[in-house]
C-alpha atoms as a PDB file:
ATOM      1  CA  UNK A   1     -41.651-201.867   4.685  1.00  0.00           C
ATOM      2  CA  UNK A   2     -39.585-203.022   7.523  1.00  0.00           C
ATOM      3  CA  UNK A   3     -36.813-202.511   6.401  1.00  0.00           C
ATOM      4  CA  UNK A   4     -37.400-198.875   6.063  1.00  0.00           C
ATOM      5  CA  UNK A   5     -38.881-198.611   9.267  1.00  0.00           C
ATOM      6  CA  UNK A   6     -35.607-200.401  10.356  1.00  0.00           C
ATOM      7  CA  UNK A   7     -33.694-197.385   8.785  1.00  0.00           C
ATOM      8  CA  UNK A   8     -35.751-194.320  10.270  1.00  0.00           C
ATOM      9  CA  UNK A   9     -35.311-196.064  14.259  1.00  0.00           C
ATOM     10  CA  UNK A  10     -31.639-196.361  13.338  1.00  0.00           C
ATOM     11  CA  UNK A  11     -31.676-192.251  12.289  1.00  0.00           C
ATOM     12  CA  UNK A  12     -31.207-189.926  15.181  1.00  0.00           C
ATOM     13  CA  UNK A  13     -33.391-187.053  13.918  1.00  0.00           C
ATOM     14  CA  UNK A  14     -35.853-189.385  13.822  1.00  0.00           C
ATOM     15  CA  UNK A  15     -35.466-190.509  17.400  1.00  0.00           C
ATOM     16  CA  UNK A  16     -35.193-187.114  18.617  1.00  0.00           C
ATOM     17  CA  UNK A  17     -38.359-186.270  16.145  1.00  0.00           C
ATOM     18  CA  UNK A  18     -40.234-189.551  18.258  1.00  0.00           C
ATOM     19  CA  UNK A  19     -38.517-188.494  21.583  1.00  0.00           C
ATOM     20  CA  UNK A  20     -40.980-184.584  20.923  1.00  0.00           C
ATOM     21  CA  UNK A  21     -43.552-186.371  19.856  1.00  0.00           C
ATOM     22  CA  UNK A  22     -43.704-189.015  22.415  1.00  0.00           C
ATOM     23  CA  UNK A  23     -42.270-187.012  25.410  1.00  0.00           C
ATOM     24  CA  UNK A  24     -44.316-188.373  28.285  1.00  0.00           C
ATOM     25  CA  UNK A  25     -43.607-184.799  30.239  1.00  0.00           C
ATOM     26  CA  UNK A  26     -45.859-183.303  27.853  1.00  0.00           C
ATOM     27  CA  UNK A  27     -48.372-185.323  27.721  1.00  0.00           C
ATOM     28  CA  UNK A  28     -50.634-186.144  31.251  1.00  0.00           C
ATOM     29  CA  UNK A  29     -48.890-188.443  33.536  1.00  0.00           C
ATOM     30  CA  UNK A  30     -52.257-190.474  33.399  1.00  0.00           C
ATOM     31  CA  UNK A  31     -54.167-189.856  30.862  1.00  0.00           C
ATOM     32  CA  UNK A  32     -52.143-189.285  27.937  1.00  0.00           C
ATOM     33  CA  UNK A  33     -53.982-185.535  27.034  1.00  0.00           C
ATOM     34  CA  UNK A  34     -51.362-182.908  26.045  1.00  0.00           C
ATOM     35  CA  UNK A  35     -50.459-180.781  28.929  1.00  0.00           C
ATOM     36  CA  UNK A  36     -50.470-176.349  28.571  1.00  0.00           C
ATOM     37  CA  UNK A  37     -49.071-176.005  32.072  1.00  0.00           C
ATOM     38  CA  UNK A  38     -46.256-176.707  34.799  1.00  0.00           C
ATOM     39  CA  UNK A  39     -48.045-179.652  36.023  1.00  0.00           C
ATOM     40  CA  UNK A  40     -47.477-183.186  35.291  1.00  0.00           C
ATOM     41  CA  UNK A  41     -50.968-184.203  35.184  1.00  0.00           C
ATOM     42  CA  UNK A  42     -53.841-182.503  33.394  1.00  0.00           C
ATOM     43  CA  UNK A  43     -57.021-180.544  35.233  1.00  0.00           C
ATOM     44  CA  UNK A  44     -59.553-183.000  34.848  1.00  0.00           C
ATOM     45  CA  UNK A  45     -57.218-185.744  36.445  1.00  0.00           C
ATOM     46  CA  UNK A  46     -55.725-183.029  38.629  1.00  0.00           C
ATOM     47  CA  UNK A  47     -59.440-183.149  39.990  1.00  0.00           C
ATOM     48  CA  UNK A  48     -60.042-186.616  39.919  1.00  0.00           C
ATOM     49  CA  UNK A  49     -56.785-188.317  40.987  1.00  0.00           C
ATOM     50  CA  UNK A  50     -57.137-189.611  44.388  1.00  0.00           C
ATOM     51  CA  UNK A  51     -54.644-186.998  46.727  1.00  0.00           C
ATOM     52  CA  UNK A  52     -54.349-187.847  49.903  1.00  0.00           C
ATOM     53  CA  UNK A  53     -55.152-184.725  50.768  1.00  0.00           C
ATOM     54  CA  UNK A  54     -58.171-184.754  52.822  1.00  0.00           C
ATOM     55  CA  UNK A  55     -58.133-186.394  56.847  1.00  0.00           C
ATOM     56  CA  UNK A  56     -55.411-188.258  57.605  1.00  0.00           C
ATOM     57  CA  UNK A  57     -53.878-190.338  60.470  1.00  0.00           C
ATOM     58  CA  UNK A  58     -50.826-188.215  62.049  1.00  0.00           C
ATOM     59  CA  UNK A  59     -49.259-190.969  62.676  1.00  0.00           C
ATOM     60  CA  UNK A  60     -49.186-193.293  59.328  1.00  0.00           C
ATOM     61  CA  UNK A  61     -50.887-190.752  57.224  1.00  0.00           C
ATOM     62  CA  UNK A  62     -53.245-192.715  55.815  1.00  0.00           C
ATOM     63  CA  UNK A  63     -56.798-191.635  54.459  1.00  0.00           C
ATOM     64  CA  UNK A  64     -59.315-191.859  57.318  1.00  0.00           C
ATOM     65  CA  UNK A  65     -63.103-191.647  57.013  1.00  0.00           C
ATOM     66  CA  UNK A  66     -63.511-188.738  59.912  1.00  0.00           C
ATOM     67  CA  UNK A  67     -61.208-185.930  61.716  1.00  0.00           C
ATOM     68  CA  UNK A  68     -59.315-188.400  64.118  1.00  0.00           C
ATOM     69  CA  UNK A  69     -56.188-187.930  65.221  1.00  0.00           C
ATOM     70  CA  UNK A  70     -54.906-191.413  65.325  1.00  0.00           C
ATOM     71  CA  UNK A  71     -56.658-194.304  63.247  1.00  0.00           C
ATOM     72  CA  UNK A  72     -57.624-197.865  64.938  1.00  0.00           C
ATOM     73  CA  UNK A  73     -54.985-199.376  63.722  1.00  0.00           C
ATOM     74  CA  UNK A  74     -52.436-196.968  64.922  1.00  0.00           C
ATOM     75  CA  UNK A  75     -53.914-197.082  68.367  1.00  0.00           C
ATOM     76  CA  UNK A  76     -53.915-200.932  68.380  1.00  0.00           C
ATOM     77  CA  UNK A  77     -50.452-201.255  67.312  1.00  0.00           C
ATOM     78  CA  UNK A  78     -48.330-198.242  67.558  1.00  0.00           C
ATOM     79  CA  UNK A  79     -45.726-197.605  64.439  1.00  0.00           C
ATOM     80  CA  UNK A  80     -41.894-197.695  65.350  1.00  0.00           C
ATOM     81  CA  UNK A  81     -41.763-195.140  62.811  1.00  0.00           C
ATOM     82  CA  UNK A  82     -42.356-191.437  64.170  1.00  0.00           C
ATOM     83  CA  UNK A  83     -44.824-190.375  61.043  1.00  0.00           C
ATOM     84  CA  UNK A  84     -45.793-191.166  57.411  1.00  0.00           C
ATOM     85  CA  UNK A  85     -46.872-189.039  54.766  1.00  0.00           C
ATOM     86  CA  UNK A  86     -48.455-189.921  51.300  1.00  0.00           C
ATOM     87  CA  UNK A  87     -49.118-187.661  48.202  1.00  0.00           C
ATOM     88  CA  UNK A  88     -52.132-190.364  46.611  1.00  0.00           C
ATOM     89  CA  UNK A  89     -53.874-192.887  48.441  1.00  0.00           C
ATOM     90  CA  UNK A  90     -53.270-196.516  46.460  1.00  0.00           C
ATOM     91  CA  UNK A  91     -56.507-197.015  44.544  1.00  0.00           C
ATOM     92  CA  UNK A  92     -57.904-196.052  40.768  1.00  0.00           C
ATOM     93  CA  UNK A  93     -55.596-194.624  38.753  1.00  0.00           C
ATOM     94  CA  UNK A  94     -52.832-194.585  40.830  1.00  0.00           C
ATOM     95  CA  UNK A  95     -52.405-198.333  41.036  1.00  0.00           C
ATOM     96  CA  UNK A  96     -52.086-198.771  37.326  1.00  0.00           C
ATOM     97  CA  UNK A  97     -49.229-195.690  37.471  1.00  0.00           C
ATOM     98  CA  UNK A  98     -47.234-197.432  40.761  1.00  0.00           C
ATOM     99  CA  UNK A  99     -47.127-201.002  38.761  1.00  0.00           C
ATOM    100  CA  UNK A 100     -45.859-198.618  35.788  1.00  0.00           C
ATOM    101  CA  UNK A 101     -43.183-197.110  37.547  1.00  0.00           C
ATOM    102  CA  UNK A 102     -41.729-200.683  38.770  1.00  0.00           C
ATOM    103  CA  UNK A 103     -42.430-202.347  35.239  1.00  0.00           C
ATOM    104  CA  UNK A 104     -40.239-199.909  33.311  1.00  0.00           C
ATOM    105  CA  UNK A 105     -41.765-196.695  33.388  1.00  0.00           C
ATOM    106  CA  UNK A 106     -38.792-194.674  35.457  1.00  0.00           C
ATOM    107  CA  UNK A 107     -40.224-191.379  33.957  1.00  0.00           C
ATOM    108  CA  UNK A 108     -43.116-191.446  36.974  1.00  0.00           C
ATOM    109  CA  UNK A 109     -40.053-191.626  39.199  1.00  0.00           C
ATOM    110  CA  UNK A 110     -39.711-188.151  38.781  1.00  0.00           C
ATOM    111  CA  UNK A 111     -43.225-186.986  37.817  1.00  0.00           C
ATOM    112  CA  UNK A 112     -43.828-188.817  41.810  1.00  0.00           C
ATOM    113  CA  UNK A 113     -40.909-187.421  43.028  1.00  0.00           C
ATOM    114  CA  UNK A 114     -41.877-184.055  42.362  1.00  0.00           C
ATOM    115  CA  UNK A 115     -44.882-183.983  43.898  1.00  0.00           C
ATOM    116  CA  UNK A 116     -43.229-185.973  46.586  1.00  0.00           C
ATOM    117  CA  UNK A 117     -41.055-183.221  46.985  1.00  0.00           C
ATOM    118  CA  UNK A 118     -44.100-180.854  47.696  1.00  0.00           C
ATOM    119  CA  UNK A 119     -44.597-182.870  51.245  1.00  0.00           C
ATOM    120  CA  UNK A 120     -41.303-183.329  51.971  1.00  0.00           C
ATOM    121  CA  UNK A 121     -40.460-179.687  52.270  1.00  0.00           C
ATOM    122  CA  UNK A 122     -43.821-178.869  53.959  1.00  0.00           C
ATOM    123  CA  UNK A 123     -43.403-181.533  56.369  1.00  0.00           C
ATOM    124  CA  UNK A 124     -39.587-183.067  56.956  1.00  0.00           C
ATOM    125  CA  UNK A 125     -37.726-180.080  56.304  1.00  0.00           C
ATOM    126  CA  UNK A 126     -36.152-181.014  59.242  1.00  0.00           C
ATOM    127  CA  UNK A 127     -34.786-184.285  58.231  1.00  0.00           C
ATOM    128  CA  UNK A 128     -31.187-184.349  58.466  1.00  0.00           C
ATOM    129  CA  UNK A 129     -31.107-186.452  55.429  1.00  0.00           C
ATOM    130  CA  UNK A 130     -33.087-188.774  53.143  1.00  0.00           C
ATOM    131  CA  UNK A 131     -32.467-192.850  52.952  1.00  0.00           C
ATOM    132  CA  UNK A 132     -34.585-194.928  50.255  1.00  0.00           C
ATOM    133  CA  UNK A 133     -35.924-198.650  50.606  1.00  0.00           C
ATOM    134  CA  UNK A 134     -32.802-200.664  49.489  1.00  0.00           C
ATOM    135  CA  UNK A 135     -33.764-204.163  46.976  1.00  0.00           C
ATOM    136  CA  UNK A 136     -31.382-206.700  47.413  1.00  0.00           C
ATOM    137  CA  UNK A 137     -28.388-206.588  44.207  1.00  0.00           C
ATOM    138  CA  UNK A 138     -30.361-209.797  42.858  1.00  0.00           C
ATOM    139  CA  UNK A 139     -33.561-208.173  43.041  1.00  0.00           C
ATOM    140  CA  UNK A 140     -32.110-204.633  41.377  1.00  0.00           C
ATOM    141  CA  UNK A 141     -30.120-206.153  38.814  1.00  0.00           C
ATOM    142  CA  UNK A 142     -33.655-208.013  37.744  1.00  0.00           C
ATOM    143  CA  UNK A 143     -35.631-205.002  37.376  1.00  0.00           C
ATOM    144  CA  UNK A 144     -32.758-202.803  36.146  1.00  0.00           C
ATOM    145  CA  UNK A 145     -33.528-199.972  38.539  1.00  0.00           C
ATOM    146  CA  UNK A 146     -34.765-199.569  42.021  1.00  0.00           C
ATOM    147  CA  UNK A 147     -38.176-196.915  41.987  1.00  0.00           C
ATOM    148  CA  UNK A 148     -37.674-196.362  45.297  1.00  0.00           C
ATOM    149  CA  UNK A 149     -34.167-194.690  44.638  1.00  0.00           C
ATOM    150  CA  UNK A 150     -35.171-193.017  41.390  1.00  0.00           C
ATOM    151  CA  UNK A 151     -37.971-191.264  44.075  1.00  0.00           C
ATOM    152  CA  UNK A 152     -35.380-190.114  46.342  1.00  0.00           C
ATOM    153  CA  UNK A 153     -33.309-188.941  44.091  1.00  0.00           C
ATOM    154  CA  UNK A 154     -36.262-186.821  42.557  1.00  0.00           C
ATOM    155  CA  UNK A 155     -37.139-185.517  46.045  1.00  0.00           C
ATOM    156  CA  UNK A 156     -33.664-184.730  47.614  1.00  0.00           C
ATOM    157  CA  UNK A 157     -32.674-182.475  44.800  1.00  0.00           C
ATOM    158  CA  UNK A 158     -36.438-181.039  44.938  1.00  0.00           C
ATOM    159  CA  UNK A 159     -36.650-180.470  48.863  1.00  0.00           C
ATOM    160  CA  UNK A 160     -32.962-179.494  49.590  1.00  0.00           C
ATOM    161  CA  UNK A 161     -32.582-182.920  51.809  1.00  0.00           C
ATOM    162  CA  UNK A 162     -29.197-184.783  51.750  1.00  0.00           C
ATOM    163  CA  UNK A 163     -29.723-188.281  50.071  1.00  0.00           C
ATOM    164  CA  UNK A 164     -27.778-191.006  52.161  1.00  0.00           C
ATOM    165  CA  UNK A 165     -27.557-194.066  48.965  1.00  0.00           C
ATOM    166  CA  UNK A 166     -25.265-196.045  50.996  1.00  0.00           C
ATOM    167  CA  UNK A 167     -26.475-195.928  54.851  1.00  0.00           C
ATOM    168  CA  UNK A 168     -29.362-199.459  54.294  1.00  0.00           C
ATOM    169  CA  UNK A 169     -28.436-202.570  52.859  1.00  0.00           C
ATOM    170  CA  UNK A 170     -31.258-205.415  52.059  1.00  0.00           C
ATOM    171  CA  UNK A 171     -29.397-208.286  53.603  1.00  0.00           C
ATOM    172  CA  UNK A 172     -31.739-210.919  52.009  1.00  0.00           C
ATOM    173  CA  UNK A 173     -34.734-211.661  49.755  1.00  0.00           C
ATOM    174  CA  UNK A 174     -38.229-211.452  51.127  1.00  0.00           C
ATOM    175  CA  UNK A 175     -40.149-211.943  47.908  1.00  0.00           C
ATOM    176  CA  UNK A 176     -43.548-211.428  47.237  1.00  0.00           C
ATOM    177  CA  UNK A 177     -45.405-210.007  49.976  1.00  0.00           C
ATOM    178  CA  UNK A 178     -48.806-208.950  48.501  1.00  0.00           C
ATOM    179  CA  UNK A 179     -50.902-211.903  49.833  1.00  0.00           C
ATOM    180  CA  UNK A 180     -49.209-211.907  53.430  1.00  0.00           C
ATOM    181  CA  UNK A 181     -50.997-210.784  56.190  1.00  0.00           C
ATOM    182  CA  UNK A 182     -49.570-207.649  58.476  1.00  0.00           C
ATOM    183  CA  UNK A 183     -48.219-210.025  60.948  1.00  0.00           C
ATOM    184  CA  UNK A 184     -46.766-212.328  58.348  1.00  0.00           C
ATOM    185  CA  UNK A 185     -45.145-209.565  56.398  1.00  0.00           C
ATOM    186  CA  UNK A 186     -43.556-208.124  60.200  1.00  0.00           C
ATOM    187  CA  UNK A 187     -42.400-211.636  60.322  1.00  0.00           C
ATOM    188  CA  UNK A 188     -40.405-211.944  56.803  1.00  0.00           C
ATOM    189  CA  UNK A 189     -39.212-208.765  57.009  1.00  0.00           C
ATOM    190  CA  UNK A 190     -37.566-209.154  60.502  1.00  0.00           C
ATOM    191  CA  UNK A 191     -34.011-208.991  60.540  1.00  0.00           C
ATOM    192  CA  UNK A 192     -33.983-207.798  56.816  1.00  0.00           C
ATOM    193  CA  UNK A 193     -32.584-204.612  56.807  1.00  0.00           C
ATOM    194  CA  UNK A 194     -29.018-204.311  57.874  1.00  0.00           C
ATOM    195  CA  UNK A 195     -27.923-199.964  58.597  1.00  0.00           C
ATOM    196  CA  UNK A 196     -24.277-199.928  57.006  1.00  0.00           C
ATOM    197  CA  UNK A 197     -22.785-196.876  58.502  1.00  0.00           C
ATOM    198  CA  UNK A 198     -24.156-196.564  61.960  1.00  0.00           C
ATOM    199  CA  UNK A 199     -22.298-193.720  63.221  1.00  0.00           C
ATOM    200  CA  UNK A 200     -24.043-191.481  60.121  1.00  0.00           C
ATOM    201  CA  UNK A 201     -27.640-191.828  62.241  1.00  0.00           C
ATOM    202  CA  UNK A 202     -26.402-191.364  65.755  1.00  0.00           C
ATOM    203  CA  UNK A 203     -29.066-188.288  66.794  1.00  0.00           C
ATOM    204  CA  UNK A 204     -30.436-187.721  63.696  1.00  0.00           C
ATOM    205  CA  UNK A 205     -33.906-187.481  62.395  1.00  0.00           C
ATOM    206  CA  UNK A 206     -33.832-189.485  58.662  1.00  0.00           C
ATOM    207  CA  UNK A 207     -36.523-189.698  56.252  1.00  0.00           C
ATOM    208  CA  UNK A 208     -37.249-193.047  54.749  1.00  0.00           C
ATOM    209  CA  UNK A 209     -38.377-192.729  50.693  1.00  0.00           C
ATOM    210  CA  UNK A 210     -40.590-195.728  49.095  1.00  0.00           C
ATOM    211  CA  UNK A 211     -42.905-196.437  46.361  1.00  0.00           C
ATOM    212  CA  UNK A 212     -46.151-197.663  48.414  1.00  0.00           C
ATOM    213  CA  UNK A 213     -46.667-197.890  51.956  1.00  0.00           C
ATOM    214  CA  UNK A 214     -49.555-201.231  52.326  1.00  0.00           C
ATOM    215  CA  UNK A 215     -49.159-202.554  55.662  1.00  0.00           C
ATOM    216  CA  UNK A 216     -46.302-200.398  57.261  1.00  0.00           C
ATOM    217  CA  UNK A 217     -44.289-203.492  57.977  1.00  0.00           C
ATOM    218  CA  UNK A 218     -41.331-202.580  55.796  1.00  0.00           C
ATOM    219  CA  UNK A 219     -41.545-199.080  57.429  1.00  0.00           C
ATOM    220  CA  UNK A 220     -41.692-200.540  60.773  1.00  0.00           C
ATOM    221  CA  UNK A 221     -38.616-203.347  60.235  1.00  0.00           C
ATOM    222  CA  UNK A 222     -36.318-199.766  58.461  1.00  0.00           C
ATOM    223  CA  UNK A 223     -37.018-197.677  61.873  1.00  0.00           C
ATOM    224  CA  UNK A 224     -36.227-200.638  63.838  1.00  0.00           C
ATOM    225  CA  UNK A 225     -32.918-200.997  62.396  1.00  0.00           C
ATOM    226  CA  UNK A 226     -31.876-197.012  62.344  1.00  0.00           C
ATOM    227  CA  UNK A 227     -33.735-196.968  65.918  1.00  0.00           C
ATOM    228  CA  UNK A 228     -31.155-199.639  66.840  1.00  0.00           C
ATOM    229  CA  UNK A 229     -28.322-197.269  64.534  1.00  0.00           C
ATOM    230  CA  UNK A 230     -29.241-194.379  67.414  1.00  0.00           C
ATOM    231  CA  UNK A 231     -31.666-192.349  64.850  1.00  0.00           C
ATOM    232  CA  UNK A 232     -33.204-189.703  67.254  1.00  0.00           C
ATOM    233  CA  UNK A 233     -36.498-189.331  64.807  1.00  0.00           C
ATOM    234  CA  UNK A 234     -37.464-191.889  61.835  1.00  0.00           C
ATOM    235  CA  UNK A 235     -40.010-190.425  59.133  1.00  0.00           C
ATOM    236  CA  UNK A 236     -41.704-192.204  55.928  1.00  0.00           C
ATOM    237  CA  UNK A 237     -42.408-190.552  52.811  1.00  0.00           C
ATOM    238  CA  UNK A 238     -44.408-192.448  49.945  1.00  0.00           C
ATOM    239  CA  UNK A 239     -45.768-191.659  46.852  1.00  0.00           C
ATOM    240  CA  UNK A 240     -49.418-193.600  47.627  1.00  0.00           C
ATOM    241  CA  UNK A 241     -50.373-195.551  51.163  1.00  0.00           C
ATOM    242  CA  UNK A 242     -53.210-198.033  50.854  1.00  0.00           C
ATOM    243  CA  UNK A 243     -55.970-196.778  52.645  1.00  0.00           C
ATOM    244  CA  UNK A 244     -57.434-198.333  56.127  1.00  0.00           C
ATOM    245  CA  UNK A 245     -59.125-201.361  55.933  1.00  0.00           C
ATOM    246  CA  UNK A 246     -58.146-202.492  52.467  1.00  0.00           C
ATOM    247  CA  UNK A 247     -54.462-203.350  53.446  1.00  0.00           C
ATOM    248  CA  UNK A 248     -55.367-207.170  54.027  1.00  0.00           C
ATOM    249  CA  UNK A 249     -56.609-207.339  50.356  1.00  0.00           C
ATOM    250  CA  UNK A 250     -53.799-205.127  48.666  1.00  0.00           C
END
């Protein structure tokens, strides 16, 4: 009975029997279906999964309906950040794997990262180096990680970009942003982001690693500060954005 089963979790051959059986990198990322190949997901979802692959803004690289160059929104209010980049667009499937990766499920960080990676070196090979979306020591401590480093990490040693852990500090809590609109999430976010060692950005073009990009305000307040820090060019690499229009309900 238990106390059996108590015995066997306790027995390393049977963890490291579990650990072969269970190995989320062989198994699909999101379906669960045992995996043949290199990739981390299998075809069908490989097919189905929604990449952000098709038009995008070249400015926040969001999903766009039709070949423009710039969306509305970018045109109404232009980023401080130079140019975003996604791998999935927030919705289906991918939502339910994001929310995974913050709730304990650090393996995504590098099943993201890799395909993170994929833009990165297409894209911001140029980047001098890499900076991720600090959480303030409360907030870490709380979770037990921070995603958005575990996806840096995963990309830097991917795409050959220096990874800069120390360069942003969150200098206080924001909380929950999810029901704040994009003026009221530019507003809590102001002032939040402190750069630590200034001289390290002087002329340089930096990529800025995150989880989701919904509104671009947290984008935005990051390239303010490094702007301020004498950053010549300020990129933003995510593993999903939420598409246009639905960032008010996100």
């Amino acid at each position: 009975g238990a106390e059996n089963m108590e015995r066997k979790e306790k027995n390393p051959f049977f963890r490291m029997a579990e650990k072969l059986l269970f190995d989320p990198s062989l198994t699909c990322a999101a379906c669960g279906a045992e995996l043949f190949g290199e990739e981390p997901f299998c075809p069908h979802c490989l097919k189905t999964l929604p990449f952000n692959s098709g038009s995008v803004c070249s400015k926040c690289g969001r999903k766009t309906g039709g070949d423009y160059p710039v969306c509305l929104e970018c045109k109404a209010r232009m980023p401080v950040y130079d140019r975003a980049r996604s791998v999935f667009s927030y919705e289906g499937e991918v939502v339910r794997l994001i929310k995974k990766l913050k709730t304990g499920g650090k393996y995504l960080g590098k099943i993201f990262g890799e395909c993170m990676a994929k833009i990165a070196e297409k894209e911001f090979s140029v980047c001098d180096f890499a900076v991720f979306v600090p959480m303030t020591e409360k907030a870490e401590k709380k979770r037990g990680y921070n995603q958005s480093r575990l996806l840096a990490e995963e990309v830097c040693a991917a795409a050959g970009i220096p990874l800069e852990g120390e360069v942003l500090v969150k200098t206080r809590e924001t909380g929950e942003q999810k029901w704040l609109s994009k003026k009221e999430r530019a507003h809590n976010l102001a002032g939040s982001f402190r750069v630590h060692e200034r001289k390290k950005c002087r002329d340089k073009r930096i990529l800025v690693i995150d989880d989701v990009m919904t509104t671009g305000a947290t984008a935005n307040a990051i390239a303010s500060s490094l702007r301020a820090a004498g950053a010549k060019e300020v990129c933003l690499l995510t593993a999903a954005s939420v598409p246009l229009g639905e960032n008010q309900v996100k």
